[in-house]
N, C-alpha and C. Protein backbone atom coordinates (compact mmCIF):
# COMPACT_ATOMS: atom_id res chain seq x y z
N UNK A 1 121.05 117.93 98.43
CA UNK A 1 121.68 117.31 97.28
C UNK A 1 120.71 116.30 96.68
N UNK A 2 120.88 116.12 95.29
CA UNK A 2 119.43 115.07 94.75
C UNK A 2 120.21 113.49 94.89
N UNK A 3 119.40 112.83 94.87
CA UNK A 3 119.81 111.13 94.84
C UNK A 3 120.03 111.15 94.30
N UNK A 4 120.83 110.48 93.14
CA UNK A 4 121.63 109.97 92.30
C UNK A 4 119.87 109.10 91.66
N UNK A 5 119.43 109.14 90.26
CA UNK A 5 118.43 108.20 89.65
C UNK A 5 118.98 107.19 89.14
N UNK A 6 120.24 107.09 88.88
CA UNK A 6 120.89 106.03 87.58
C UNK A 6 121.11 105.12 88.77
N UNK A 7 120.72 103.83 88.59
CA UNK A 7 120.72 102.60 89.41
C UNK A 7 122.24 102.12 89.86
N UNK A 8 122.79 102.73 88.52
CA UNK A 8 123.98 101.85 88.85
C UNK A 8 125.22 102.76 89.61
N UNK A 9 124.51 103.86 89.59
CA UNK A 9 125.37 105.38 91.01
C UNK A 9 124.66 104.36 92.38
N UNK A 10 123.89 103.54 92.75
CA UNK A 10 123.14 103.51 94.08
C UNK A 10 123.96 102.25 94.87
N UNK A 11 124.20 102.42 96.18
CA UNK A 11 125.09 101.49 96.68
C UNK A 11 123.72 100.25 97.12
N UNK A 12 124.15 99.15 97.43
CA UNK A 12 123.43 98.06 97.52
C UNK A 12 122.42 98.20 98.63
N UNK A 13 122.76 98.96 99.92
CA UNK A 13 121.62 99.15 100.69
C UNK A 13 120.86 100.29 100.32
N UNK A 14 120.99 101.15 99.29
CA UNK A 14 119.69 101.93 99.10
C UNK A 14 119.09 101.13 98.06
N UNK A 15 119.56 100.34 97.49
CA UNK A 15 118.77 99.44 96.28
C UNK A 15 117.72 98.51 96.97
N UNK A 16 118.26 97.83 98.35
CA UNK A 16 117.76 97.19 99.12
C UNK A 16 116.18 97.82 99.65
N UNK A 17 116.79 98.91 99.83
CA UNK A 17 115.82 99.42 100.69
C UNK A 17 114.47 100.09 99.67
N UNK A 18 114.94 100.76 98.78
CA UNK A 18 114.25 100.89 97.35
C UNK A 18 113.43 99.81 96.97
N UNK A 19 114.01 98.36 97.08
CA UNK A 19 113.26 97.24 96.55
C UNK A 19 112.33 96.95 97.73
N UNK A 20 112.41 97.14 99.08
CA UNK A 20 111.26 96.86 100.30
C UNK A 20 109.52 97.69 99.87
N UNK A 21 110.74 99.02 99.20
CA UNK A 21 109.06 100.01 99.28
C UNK A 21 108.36 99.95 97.54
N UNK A 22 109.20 99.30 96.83
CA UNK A 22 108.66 99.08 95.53
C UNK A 22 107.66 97.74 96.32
N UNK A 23 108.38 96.47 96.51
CA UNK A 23 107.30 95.82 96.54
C UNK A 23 106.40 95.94 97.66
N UNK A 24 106.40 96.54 98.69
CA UNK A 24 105.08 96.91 99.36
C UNK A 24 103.95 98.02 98.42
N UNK A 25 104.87 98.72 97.64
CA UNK A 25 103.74 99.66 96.87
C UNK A 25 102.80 98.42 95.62
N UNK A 26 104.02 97.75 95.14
CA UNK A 26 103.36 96.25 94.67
C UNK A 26 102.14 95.80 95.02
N UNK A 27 102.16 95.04 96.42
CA UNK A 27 101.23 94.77 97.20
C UNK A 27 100.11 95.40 96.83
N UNK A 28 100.01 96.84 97.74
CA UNK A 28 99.31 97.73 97.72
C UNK A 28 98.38 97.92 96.40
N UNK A 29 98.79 98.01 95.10
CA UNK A 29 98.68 97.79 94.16
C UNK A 29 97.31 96.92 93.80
N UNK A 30 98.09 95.65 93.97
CA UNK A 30 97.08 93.97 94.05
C UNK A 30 96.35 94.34 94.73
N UNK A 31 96.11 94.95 95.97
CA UNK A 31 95.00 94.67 96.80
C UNK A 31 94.01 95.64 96.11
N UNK A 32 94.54 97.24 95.85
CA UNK A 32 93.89 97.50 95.31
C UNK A 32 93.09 97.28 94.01
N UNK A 33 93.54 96.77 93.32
CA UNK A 33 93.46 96.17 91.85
C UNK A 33 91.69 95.17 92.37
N UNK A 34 92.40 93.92 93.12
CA UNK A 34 90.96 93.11 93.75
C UNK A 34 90.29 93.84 94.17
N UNK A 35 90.22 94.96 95.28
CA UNK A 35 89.33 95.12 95.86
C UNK A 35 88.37 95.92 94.72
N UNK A 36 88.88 96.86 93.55
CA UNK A 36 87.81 97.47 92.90
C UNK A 36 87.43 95.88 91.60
N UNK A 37 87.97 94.89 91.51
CA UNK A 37 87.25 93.85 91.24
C UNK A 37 86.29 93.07 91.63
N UNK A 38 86.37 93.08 93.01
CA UNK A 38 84.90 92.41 94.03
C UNK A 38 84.21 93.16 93.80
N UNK A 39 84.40 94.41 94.15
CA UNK A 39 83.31 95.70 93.93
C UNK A 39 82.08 95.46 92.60
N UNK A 40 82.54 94.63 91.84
CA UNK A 40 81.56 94.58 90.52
C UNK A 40 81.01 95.91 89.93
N UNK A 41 81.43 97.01 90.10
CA UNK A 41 81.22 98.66 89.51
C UNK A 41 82.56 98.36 89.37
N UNK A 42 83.61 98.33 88.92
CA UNK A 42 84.99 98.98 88.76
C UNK A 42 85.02 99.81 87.70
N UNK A 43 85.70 101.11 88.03
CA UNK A 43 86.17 101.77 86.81
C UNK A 43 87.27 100.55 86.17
N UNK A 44 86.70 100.92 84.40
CA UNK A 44 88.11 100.14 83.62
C UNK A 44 89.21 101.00 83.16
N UNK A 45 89.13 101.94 83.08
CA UNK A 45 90.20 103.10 83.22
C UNK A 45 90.86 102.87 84.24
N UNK A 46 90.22 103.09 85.23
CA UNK A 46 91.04 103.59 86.69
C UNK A 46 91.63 101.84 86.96
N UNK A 47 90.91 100.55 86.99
CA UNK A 47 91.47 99.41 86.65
C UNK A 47 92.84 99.00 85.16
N UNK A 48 93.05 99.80 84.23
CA UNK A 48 94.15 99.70 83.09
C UNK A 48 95.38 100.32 84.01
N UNK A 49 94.84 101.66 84.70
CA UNK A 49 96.06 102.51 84.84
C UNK A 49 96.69 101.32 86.15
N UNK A 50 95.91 100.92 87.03
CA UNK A 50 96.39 100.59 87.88
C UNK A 50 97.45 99.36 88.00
N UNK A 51 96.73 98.97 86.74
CA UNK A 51 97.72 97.24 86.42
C UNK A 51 98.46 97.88 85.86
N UNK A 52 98.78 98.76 84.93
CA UNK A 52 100.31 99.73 84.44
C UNK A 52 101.15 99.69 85.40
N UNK A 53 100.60 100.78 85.96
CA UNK A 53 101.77 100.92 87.53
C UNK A 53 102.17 99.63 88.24
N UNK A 54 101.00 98.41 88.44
CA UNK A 54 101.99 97.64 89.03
C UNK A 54 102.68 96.87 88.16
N UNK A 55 102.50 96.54 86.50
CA UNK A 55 103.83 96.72 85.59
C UNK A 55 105.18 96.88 85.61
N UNK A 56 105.34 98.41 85.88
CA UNK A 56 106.30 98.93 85.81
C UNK A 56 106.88 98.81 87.15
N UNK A 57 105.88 99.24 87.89
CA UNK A 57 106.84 98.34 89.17
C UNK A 57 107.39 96.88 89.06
N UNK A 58 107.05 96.27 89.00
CA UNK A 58 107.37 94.39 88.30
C UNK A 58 108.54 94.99 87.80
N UNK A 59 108.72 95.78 86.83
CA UNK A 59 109.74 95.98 86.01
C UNK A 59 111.02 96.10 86.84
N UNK A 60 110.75 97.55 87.48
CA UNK A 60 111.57 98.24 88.09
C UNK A 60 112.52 97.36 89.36
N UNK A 61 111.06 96.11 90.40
CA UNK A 61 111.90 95.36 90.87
C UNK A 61 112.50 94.69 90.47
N UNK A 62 112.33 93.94 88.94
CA UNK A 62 113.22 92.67 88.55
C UNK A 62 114.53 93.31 88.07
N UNK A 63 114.63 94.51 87.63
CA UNK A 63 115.96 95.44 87.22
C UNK A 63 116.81 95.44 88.68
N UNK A 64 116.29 95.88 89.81
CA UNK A 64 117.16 96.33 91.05
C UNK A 64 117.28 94.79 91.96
N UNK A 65 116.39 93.96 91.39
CA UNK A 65 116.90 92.25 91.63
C UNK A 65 118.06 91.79 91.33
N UNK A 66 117.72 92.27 89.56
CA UNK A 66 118.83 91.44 88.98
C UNK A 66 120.30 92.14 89.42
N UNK A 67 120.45 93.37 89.72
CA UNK A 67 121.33 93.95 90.37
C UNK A 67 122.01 93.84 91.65
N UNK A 68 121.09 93.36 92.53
CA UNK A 68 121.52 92.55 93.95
C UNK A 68 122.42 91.53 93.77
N UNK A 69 121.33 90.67 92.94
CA UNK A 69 122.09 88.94 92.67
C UNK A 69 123.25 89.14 91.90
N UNK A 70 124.20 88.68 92.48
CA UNK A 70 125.86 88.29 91.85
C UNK A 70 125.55 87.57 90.45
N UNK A 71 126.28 87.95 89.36
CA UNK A 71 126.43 86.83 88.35
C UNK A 71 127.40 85.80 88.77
N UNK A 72 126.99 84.74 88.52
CA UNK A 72 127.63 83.17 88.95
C UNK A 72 127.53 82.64 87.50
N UNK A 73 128.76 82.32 87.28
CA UNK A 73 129.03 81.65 86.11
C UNK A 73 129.26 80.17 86.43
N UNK A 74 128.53 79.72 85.56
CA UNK A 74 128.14 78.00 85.79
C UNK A 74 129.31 77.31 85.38
């Protein structure tokens, strides 16, 4: 059967768990990002695409964040 994509079909522990491997792929990301920056050869292509992706990841966690956190009305 396929997962459900629409965020708001996903119960709170697969969101949870979704948000562990977004931001480790995050991580992953940054490190890679620096390490072809020390390198002083970096592709700038292969450096654009890579800050994209971790973009949209940024994105994707602050969407399944803001979905965790309860609205609290002040």
């Amino acid at each position: 059967m396929n997962a459900p994509t629409d965020i708001s079909m996903k119960t709170s522990e697969v969101l949870r768990v979704e948000l562990e491997v977004m931001k480790r792929e995050h991580r992953d990301l940054d490190e890679s990002i620096r390490a072809l920056n020390d390198r002083g050869t970096a592709d700038q292509l292969m450096l654009q695409r890579l800050k994209r992706s971790k973009l949209r990841l940024k994105d994707k966690i602050a969407v399944i964040e803001d979905r965790l956190t309860p609205d609290i009305i002040a």
